[in-house]
Protein backbone atom coordinates (compact mmCIF):
# COMPACT_ATOMS: atom_id res chain seq x y z
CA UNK A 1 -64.03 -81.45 86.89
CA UNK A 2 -62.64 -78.91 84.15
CA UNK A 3 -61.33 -80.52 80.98
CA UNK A 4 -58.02 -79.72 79.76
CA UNK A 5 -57.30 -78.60 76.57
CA UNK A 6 -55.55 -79.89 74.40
CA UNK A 7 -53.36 -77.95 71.67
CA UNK A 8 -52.19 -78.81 68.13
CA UNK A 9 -48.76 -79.04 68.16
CA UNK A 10 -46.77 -76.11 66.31
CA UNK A 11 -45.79 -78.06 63.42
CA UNK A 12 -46.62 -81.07 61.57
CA UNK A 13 -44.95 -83.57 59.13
CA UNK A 14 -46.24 -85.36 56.92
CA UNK A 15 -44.17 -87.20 54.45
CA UNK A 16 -44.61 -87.73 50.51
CA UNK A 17 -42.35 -90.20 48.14
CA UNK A 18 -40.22 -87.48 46.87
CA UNK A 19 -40.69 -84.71 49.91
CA UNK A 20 -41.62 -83.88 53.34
CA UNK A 21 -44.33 -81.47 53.82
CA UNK A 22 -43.78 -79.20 57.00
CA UNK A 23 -46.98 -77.55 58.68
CA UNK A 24 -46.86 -74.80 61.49
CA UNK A 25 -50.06 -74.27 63.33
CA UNK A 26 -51.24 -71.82 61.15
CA UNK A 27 -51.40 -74.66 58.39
CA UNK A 28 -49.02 -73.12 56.09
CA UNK A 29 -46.90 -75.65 54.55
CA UNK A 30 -43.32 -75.61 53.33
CA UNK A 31 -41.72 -78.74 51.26
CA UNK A 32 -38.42 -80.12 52.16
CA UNK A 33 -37.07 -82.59 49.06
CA UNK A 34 -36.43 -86.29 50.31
CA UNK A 35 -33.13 -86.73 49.78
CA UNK A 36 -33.02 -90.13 50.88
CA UNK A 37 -35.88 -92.00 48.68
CA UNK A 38 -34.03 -90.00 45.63
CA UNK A 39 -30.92 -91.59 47.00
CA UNK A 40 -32.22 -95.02 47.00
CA UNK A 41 -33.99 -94.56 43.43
CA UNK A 42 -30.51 -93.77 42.01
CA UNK A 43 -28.73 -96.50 43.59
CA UNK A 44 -31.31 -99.05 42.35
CA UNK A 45 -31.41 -97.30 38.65
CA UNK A 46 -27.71 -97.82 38.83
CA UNK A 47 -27.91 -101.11 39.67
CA UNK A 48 -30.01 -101.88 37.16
CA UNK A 49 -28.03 -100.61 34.46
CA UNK A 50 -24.87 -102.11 36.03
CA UNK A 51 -27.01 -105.45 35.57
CA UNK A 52 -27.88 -105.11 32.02
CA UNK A 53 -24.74 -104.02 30.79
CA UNK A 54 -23.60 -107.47 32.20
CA UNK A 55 -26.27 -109.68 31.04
CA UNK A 56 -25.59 -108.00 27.67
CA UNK A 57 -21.40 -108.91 27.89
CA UNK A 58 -22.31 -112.35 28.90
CA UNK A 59 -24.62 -113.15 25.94
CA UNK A 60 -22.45 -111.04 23.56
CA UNK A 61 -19.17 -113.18 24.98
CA UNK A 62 -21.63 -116.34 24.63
CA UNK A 63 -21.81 -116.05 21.33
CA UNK A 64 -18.42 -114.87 20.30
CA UNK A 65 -17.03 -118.38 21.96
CA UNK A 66 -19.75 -120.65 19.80
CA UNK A 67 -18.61 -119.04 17.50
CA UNK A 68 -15.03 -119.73 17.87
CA UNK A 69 -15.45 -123.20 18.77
CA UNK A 70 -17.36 -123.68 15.29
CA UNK A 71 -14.71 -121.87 13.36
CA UNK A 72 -12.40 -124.23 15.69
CA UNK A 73 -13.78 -127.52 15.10
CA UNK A 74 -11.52 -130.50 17.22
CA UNK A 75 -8.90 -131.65 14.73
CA UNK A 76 -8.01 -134.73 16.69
CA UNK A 77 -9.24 -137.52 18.92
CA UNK A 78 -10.82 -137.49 22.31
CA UNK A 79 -10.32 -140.24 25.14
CA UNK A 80 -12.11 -140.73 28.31
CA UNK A 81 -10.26 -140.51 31.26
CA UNK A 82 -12.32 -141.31 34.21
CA UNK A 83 -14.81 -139.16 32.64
CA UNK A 84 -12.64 -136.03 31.89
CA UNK A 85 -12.75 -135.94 27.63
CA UNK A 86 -9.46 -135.01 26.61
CA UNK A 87 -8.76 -133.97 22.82
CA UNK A 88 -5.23 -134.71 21.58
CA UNK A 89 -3.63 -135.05 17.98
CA UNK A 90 -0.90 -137.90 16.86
CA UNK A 91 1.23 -137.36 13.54
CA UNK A 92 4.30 -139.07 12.70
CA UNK A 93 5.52 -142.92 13.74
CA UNK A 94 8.34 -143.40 15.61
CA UNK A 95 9.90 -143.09 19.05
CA UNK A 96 6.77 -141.13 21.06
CA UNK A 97 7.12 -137.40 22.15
CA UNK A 98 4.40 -135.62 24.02
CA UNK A 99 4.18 -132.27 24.10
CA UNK A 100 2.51 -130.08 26.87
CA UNK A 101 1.44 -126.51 25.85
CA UNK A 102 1.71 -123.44 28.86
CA UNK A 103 -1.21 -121.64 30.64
CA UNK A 104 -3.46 -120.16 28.21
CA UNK A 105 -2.61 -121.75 25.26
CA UNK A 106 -3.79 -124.96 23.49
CA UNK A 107 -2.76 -127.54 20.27
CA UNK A 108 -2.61 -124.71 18.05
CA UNK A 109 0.43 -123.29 19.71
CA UNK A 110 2.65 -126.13 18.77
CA UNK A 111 0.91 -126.71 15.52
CA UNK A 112 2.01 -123.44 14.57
CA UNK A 113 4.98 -123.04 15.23
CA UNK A 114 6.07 -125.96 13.32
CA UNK A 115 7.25 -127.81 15.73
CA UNK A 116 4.70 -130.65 14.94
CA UNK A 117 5.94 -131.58 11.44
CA UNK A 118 9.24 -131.01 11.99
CA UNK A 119 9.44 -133.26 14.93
CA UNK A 120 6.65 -135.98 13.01
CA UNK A 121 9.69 -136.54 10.47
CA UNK A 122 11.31 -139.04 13.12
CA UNK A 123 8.86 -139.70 16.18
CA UNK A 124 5.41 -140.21 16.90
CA UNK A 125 4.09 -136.92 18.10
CA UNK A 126 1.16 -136.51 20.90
CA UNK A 127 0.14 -133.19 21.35
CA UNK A 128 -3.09 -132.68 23.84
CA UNK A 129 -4.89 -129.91 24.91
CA UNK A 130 -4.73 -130.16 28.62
CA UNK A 131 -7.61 -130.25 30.76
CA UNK A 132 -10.02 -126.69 30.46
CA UNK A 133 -7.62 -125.46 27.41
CA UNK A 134 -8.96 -126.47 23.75
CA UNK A 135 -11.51 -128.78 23.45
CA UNK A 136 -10.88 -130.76 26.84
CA UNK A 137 -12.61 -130.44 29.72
CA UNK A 138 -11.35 -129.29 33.05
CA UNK A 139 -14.23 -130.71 36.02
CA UNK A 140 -14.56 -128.25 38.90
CA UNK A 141 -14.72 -130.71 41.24
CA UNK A 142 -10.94 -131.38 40.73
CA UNK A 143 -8.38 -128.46 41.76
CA UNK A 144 -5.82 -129.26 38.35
CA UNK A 145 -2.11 -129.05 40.17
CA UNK A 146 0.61 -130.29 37.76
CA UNK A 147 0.49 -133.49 39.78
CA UNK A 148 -3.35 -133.80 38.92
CA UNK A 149 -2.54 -133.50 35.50
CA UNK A 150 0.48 -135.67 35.23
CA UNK A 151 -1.90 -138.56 36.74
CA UNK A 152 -4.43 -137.84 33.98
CA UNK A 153 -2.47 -137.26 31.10
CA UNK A 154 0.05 -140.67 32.29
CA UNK A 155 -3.73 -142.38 32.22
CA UNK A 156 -4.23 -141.15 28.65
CA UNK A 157 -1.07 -142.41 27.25
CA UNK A 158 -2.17 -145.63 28.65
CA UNK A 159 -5.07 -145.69 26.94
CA UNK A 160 -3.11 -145.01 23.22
CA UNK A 161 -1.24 -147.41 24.20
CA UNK A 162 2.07 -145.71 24.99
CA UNK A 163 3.92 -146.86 27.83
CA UNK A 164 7.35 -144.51 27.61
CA UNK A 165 7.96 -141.36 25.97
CA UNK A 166 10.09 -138.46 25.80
CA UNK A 167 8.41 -135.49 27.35
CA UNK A 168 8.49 -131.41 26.17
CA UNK A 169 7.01 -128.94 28.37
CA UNK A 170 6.60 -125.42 27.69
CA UNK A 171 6.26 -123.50 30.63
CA UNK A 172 3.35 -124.24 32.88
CA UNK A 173 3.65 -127.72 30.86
CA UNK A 174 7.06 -127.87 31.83
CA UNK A 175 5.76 -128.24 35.33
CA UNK A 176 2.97 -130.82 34.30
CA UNK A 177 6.49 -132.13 33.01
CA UNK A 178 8.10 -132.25 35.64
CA UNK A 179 5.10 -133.96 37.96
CA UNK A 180 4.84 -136.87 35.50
CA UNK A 181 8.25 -137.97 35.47
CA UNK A 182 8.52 -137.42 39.47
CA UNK A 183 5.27 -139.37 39.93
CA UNK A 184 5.65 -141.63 36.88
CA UNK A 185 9.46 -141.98 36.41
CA UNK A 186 8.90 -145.33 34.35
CA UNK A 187 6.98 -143.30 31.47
CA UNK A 188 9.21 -140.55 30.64
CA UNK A 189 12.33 -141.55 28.90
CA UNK A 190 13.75 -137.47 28.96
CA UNK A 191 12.41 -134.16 29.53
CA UNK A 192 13.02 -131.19 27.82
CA UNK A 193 11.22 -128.31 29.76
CA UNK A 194 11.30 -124.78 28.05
CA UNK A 195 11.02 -121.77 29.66
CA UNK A 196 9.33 -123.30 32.58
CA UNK A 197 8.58 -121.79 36.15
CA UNK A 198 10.55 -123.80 38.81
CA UNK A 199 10.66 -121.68 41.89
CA UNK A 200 8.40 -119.69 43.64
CA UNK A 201 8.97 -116.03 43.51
CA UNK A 202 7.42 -112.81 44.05
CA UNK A 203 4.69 -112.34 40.81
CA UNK A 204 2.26 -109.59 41.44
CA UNK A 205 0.96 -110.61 37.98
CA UNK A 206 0.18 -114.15 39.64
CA UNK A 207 -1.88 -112.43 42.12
CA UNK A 208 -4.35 -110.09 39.05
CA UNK A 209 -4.27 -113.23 36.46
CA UNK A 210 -6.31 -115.00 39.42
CA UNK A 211 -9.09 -113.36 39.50
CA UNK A 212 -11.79 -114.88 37.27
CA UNK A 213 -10.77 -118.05 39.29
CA UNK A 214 -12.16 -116.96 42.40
CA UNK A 215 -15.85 -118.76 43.02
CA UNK A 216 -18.68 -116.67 42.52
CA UNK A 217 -16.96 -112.98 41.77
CA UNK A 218 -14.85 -114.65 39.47
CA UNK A 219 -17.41 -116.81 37.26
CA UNK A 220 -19.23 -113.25 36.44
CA UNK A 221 -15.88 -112.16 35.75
CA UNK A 222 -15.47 -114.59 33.59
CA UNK A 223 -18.32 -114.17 31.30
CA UNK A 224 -18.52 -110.57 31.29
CA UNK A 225 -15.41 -108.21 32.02
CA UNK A 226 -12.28 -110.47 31.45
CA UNK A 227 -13.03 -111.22 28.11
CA UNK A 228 -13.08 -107.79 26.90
CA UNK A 229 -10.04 -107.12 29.18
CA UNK A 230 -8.66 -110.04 27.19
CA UNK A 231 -9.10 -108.37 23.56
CA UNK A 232 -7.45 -105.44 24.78
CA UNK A 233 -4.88 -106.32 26.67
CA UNK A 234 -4.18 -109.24 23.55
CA UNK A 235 -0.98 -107.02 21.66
CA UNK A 236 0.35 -106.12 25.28
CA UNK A 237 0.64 -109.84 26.39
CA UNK A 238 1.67 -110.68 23.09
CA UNK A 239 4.64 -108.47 22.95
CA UNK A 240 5.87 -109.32 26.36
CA UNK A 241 5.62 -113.03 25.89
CA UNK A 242 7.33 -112.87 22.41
CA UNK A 243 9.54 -109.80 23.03
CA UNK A 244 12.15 -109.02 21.96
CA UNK A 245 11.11 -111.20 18.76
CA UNK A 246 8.29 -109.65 16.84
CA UNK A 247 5.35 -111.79 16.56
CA UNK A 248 5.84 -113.89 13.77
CA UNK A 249 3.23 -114.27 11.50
CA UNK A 250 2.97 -118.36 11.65
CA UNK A 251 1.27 -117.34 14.81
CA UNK A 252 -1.51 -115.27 13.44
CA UNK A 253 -3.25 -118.78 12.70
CA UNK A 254 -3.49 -118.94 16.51
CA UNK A 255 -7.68 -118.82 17.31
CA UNK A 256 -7.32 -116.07 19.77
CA UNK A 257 -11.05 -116.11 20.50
CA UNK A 258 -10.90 -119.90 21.86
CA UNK A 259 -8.36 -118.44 24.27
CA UNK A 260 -10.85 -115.92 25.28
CA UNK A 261 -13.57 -118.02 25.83
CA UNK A 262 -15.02 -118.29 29.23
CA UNK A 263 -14.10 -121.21 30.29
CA UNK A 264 -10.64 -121.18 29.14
CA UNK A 265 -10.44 -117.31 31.18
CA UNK A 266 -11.11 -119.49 34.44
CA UNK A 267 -9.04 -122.64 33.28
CA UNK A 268 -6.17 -119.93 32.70
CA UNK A 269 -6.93 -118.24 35.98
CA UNK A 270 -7.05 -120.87 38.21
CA UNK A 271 -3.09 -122.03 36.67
CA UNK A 272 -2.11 -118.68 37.50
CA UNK A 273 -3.42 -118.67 41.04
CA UNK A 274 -1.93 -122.17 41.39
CA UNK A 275 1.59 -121.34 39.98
CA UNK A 276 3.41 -120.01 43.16
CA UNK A 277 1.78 -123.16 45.46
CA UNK A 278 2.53 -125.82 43.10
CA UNK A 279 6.46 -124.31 42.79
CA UNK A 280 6.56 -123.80 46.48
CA UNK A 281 5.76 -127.79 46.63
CA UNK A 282 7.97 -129.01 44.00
CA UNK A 283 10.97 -126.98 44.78
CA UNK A 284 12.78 -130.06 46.99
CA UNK A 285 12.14 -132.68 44.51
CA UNK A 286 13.77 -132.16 41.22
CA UNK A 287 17.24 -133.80 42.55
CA UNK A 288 15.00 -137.13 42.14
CA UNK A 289 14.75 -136.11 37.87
CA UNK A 290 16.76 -139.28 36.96
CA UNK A 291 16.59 -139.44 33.23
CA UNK A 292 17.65 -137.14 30.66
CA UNK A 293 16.86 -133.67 30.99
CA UNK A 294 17.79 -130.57 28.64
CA UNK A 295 16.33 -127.20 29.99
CA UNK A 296 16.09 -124.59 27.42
CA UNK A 297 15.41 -120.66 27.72
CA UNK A 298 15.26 -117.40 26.16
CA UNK A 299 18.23 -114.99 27.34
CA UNK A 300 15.48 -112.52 27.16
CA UNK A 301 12.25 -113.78 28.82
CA UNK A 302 10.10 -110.90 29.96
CA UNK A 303 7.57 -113.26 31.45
CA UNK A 304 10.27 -115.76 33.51
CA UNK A 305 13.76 -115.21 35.41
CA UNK A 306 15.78 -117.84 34.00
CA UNK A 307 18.50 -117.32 36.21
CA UNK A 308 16.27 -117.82 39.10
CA UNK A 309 14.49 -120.62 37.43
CA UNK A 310 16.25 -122.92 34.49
CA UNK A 311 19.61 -121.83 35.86
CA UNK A 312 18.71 -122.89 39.30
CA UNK A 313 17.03 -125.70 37.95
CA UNK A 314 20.07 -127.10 36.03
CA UNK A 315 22.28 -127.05 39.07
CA UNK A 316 19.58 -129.00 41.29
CA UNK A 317 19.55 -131.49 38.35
CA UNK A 318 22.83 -132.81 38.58
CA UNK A 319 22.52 -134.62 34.75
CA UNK A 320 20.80 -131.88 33.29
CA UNK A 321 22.41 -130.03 30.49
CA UNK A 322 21.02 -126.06 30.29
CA UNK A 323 20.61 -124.11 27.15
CA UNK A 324 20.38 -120.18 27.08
CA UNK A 325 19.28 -119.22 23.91
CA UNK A 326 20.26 -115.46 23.29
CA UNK A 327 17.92 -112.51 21.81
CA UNK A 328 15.14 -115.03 22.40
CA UNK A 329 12.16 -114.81 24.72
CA UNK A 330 9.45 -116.80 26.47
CA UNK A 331 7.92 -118.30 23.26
CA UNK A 332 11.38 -120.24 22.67
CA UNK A 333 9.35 -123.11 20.27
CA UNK A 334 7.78 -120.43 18.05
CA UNK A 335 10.57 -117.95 17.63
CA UNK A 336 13.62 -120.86 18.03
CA UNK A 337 12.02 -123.79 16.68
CA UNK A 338 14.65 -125.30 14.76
CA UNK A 339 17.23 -125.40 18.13
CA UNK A 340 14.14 -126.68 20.45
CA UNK A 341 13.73 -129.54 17.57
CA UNK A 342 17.42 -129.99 18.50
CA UNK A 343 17.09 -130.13 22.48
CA UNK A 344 14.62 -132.70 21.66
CA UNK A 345 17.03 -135.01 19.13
CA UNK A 346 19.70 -134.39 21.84
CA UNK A 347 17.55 -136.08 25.07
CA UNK A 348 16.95 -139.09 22.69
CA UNK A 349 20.56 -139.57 21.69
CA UNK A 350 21.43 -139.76 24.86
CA UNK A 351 18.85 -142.71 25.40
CA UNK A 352 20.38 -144.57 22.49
CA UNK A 353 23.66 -144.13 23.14
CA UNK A 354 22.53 -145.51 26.83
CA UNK A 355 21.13 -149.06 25.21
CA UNK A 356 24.80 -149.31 23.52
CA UNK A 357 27.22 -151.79 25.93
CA UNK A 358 30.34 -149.87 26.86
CA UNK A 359 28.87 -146.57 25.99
CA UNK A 360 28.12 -143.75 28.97
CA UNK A 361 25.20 -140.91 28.39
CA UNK A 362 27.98 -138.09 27.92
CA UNK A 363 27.10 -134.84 28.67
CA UNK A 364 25.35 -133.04 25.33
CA UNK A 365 27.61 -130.29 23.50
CA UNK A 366 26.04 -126.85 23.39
CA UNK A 367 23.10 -125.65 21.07
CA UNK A 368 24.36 -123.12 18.56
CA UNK A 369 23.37 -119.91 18.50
């Protein structure tokens, strides 16, 4: 039987980490780079640096917000609600008034802007930083609608023992507003809701606020990126939400940093991403607003249409009385105090002149400009 034989192939591979080696049959060998392990090595070096620049953000925002919290010590109270802490401040004695800060913001906005001690010189004020903003807490396993928060904060009052009070919201705490005296019509003697968002509309701003509220993608968000983002977008936002005003420099007491803080990025986010649903839902309802109600606006918000939203407003509230304040924008308590202050004297005269026998609630005369 004759044996075949067998022959080495013409060529031969062999393959290195960072090459392939090609043999012919003469055994002379050429090198061919390996694109694809380099590839790889790059892609993982990248990813590693992608990493620690993160880890780094997160511990350097970490600190910035201890920080701020101990440069920001709670000026208040706290009071358990079902196990959320809320912090809230009182000043003054009197008639109660509760005021509800907007989306981002916190005590320090009203404190500020003077609205506090101008407004403790006749009533008792209440001022609390709602759930995730300030020094309360904001549990994930609750999604925080107005309605959610109008429940909690009605609970609170409770607990201070306030039964009845006249209610100011500023914008997304004119919607918290709003929900209490819909759901709790017995505690809110009047509203006055400033520059508040009514009706939902088109925001494309609604939709990139949201992000850092999304789970998972948005808690690294959160502690890395938006923060930053936050610092330097900071003048931008603050011209647009004071414009055409200038800042005024009351408000440069205003910890930006506790704004900036993680938590209060996704507490912020997640009333952003909730602001179109929770108008969408409330829309039909505000016919059932019963009790005094004085909406007041800046001719000039950049952040809110007010003809689409307080003007709207004022004709589905059939008692409400609607005050355009002109050259003024979103941040009508800051750069307006004094006529706000007024809005808020008006809604109670109208309760007194209620309790009087033979007396009607007329309608209230214009704010002057």
């Amino acid at each position: 039987m004759t044996e075949r034989r067998r022959f080495p192939p013409p060529w031969s591979v062999e393959e290195r980490p960072a090459c392939f080696i090609v043999s012919d049959a003469n055994g002379q060998a050429l090198a061919y780079p390996s694109h694809g392990n380099a590839g790889l090595r790059h892609v993982a070096a990248g990813a590693a640096v992608v990493a620690a620049v993160l880890a780094i953000s997160a511990l350097v925002n970490r600190v910035i917000a201890k920080k701020a919290e101990r440069d920001n010590p709670p000026t208040g109270k706290f009071v358990d609600i079902g196990g959320v802490r809320l912090h809230y401040i009182e000043r003054g004695q009197g008639e109660p008034l509760l005021l509800l800060h907007g989306n981002g913001s916190m005590i320090q906005d009203f404190l500020s802007s003077g609205l506090v001690d101008k407004a403790a010189e006749r009533y008792r004020v209440i001022v609390f930083d709602r759930p995730g903003f300030g020094h309360s807490e904001r549990p994930r396993r609750t999604i925080w609608t107005p309605e959610a928060q109008a429940d909690l904060i009605g609970k609170a009052l409770g607990q201070i023992a306030i039964s009845r009070a006249t209610i100011l919201g500023h914008s997304w705490g004119a919607s918290v507003a709003t929900a209490l005296a819909l759901r709790h019509p017995e505690m809110v003697a009047g509203l006055i809701l400033a520059s508040g968002y009514y009706y939902p509309t088109a925001r494309g701003d609604a939709v990139f606020m949201s992000g850092p509220a999304v789970p998972v993608i948005g808690d690294i968000l959160r502690h890395t990126v938006s923060p930053f983002l936050g610092r330097l977008m900071w003048p931008l936002l603050m011209r647009r939400i004071f414009g055409p005003s200038p800042v005024p420099k009351k408000f440069g007491g205003f910890p930006k940093e506790m704004a900036l803080r993680p938590s209060q990025v996704r507490a912020s986010a997640a009333e952003w991403a909730l602001m179109l649903p929770s108008a969408f839902a409330s829309r039909k309802d505000y016919a059932r607003l019963t009790m005094p109600v004085v909406i007041i606006a800046g001719e000039e918000d950049e952040l809110v249409d007010i003809d689409k939203q307080s003007a709207r407003l004022h004709q589905d509230v059939t008692q409400s009385t609607l005050r355009r304040i002109p050259g003024v924008g979103h941040m009508v308590h800051q750069t307006a105090t004094d006529l706000v202050m007024s809005a808020i004297d008006e809604v109670t005269d109208i309760n007194r002149a209620s309790l009087v026998p033979g007396r009607a609630s007329a309608s209230v005369e214009p704010i002057p400009s």
